[in-house]
C-alpha atoms as a PDB file:
ATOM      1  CA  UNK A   1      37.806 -29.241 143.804  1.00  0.00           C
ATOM      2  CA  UNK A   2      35.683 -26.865 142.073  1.00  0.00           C
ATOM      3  CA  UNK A   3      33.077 -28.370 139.423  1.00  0.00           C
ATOM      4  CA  UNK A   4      35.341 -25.649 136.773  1.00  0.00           C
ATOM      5  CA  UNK A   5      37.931 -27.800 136.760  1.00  0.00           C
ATOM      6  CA  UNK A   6      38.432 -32.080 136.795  1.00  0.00           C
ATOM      7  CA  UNK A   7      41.683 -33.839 136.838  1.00  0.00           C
ATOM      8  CA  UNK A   8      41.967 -37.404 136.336  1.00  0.00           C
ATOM      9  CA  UNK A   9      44.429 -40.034 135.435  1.00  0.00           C
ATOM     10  CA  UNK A  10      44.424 -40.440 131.608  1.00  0.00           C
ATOM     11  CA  UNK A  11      43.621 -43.793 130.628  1.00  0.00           C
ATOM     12  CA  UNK A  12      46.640 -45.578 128.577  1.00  0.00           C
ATOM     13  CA  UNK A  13      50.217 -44.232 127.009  1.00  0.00           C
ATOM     14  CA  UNK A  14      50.299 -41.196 125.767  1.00  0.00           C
ATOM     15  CA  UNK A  15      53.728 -39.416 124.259  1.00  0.00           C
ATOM     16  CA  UNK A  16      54.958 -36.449 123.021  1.00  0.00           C
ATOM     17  CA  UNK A  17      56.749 -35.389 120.182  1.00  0.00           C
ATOM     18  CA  UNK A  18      58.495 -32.192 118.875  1.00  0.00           C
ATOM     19  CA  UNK A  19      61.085 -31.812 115.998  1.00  0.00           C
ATOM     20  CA  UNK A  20      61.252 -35.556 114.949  1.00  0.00           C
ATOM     21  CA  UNK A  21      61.886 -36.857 118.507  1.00  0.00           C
ATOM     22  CA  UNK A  22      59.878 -38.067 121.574  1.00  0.00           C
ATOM     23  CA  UNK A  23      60.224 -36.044 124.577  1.00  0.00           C
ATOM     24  CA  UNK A  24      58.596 -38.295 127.098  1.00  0.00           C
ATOM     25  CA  UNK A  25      56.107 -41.064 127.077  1.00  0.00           C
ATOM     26  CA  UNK A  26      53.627 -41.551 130.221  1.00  0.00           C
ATOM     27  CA  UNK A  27      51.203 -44.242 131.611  1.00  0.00           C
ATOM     28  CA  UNK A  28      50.873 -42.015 134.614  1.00  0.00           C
ATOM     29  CA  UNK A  29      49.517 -38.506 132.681  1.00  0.00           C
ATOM     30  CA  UNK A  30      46.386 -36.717 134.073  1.00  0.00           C
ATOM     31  CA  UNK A  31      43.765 -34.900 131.650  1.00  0.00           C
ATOM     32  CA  UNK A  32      42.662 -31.821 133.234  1.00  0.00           C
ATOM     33  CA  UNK A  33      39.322 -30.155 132.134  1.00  0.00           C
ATOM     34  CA  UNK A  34      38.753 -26.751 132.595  1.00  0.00           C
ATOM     35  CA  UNK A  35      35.348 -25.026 131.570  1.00  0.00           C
ATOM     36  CA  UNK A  36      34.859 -25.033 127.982  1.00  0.00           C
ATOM     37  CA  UNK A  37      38.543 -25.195 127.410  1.00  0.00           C
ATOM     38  CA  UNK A  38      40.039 -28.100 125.320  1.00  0.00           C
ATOM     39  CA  UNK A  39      41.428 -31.034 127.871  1.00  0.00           C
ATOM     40  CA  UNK A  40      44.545 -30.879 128.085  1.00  0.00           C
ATOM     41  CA  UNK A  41      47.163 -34.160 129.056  1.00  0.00           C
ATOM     42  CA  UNK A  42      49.941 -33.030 131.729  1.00  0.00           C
ATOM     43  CA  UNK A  43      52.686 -35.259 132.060  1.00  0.00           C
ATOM     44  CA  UNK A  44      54.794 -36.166 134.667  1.00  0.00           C
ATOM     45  CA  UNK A  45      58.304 -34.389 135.019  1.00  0.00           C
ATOM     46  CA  UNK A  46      59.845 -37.972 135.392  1.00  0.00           C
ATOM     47  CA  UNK A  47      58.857 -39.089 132.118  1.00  0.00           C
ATOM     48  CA  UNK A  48      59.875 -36.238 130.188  1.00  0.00           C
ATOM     49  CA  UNK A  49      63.331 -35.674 128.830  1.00  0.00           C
ATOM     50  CA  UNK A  50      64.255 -32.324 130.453  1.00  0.00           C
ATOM     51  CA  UNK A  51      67.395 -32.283 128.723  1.00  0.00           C
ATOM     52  CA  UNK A  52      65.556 -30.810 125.529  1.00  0.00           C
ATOM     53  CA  UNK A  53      63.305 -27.993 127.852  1.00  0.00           C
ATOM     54  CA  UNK A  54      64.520 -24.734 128.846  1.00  0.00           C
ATOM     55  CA  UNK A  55      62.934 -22.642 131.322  1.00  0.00           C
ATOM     56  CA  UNK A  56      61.872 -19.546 130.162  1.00  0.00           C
ATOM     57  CA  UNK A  57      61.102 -15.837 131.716  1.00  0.00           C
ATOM     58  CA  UNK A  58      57.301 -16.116 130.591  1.00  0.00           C
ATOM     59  CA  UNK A  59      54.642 -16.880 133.307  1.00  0.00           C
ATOM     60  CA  UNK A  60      51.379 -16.604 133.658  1.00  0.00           C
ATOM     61  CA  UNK A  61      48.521 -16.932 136.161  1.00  0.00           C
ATOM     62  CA  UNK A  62      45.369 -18.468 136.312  1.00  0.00           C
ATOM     63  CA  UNK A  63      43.019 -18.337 138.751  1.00  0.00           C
ATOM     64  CA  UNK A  64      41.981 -21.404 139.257  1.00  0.00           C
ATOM     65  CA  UNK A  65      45.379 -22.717 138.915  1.00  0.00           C
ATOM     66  CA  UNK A  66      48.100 -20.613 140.236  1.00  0.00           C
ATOM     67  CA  UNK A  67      51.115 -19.432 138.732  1.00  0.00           C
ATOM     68  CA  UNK A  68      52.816 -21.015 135.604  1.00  0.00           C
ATOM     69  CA  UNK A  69      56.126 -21.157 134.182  1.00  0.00           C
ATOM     70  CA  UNK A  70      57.057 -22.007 130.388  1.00  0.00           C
ATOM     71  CA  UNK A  71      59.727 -24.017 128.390  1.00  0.00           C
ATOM     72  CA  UNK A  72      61.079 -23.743 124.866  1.00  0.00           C
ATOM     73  CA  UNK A  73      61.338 -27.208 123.323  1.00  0.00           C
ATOM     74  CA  UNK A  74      65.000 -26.900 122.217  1.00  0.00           C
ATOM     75  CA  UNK A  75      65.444 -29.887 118.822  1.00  0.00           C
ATOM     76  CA  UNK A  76      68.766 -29.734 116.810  1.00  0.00           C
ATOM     77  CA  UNK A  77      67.227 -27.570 113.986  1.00  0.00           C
ATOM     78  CA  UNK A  78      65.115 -25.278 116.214  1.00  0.00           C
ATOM     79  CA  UNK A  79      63.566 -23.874 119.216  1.00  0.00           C
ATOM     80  CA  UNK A  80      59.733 -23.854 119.906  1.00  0.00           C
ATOM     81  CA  UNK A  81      59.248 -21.007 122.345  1.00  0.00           C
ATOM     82  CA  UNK A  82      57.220 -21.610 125.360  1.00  0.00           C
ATOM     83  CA  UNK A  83      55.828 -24.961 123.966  1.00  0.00           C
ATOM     84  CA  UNK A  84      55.169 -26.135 127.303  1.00  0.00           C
ATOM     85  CA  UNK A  85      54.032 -25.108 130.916  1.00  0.00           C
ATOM     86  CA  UNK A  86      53.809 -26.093 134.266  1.00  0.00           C
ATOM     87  CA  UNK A  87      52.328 -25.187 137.817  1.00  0.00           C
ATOM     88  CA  UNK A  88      55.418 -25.523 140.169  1.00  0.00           C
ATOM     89  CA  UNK A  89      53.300 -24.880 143.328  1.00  0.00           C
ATOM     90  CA  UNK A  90      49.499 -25.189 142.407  1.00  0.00           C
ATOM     91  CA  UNK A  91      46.546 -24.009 143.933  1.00  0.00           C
ATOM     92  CA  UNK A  92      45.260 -26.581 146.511  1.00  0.00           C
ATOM     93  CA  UNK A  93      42.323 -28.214 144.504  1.00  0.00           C
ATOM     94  CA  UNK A  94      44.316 -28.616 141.425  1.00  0.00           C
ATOM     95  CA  UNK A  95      47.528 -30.307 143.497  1.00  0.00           C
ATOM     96  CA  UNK A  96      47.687 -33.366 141.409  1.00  0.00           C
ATOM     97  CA  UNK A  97      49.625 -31.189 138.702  1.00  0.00           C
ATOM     98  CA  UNK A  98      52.279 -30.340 140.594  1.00  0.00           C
ATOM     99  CA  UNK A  99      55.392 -31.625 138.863  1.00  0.00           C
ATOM    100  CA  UNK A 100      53.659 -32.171 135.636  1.00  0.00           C
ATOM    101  CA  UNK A 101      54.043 -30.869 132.294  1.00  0.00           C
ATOM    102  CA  UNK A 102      51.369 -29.722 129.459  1.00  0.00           C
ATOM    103  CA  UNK A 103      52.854 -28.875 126.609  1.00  0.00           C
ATOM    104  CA  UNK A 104      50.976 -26.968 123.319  1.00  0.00           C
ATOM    105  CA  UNK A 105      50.114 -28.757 120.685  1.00  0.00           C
ATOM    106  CA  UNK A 106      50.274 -27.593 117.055  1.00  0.00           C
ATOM    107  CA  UNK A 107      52.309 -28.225 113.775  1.00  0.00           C
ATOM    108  CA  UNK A 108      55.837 -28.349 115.753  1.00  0.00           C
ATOM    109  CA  UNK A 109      54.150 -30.085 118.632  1.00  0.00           C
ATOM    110  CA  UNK A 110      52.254 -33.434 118.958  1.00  0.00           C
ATOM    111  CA  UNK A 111      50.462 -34.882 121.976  1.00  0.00           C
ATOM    112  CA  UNK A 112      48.971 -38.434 121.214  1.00  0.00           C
ATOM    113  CA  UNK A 113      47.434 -41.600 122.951  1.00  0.00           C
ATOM    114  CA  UNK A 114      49.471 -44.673 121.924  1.00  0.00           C
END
């Protein structure tokens, strides 16, 4: 792997929350750092409830990375638009975040270490 970008298993719980509710709560998420970027915590597609994400159209690439797709967070009173991401078929160094989730984190969003 590239010294641009580290991956490594996040130490503890973490959870995250959107529109009152917890979508998923991990002891197996990975912080990735990338540059000067903030680190970011992706979680596993097991321990997030999909039932609340819908895929969107929006992607994006990276190239370090590969390409991404988004989800809206969809909550009974509203529905954050591509809150979260994910690398469905990763470059090779960054593997380990295949199947995971990041998701962004602001007033509607929360991403915390129990």
């Amino acid at each position: 792997m590239s010294d641009y970008i580290r991956i490594r298993e996040a130490e503890g719980t973490w959870v995250v929350r959107a529109g009152g509710a917890v979508l998923g709560e991990s002891s197996n998420a990975l912080i990735l750092s990338e540059g000067s970027l903030p680190e970011r915590i992706y979680f596993p597609r097991a321990d997030i409830a999909m039932a609340f994400l819908d895929q969107t159209d929006t992607t994006s690439h990276c190239p370090h990375k590969g390409d991404a797709t988004y989800f809206s967070i969809v909550t009974k009173s509203t529905t954050i638009k591509d809150a979260a991401w994910s690398y469905d078929a990763p470059k090779d160094d960054v593997s380990r975040i295949s199947g995971h989730l990041c998701f962004y984190e602001g007033d509607q969003v929360a991403v915390e270490q129990l």
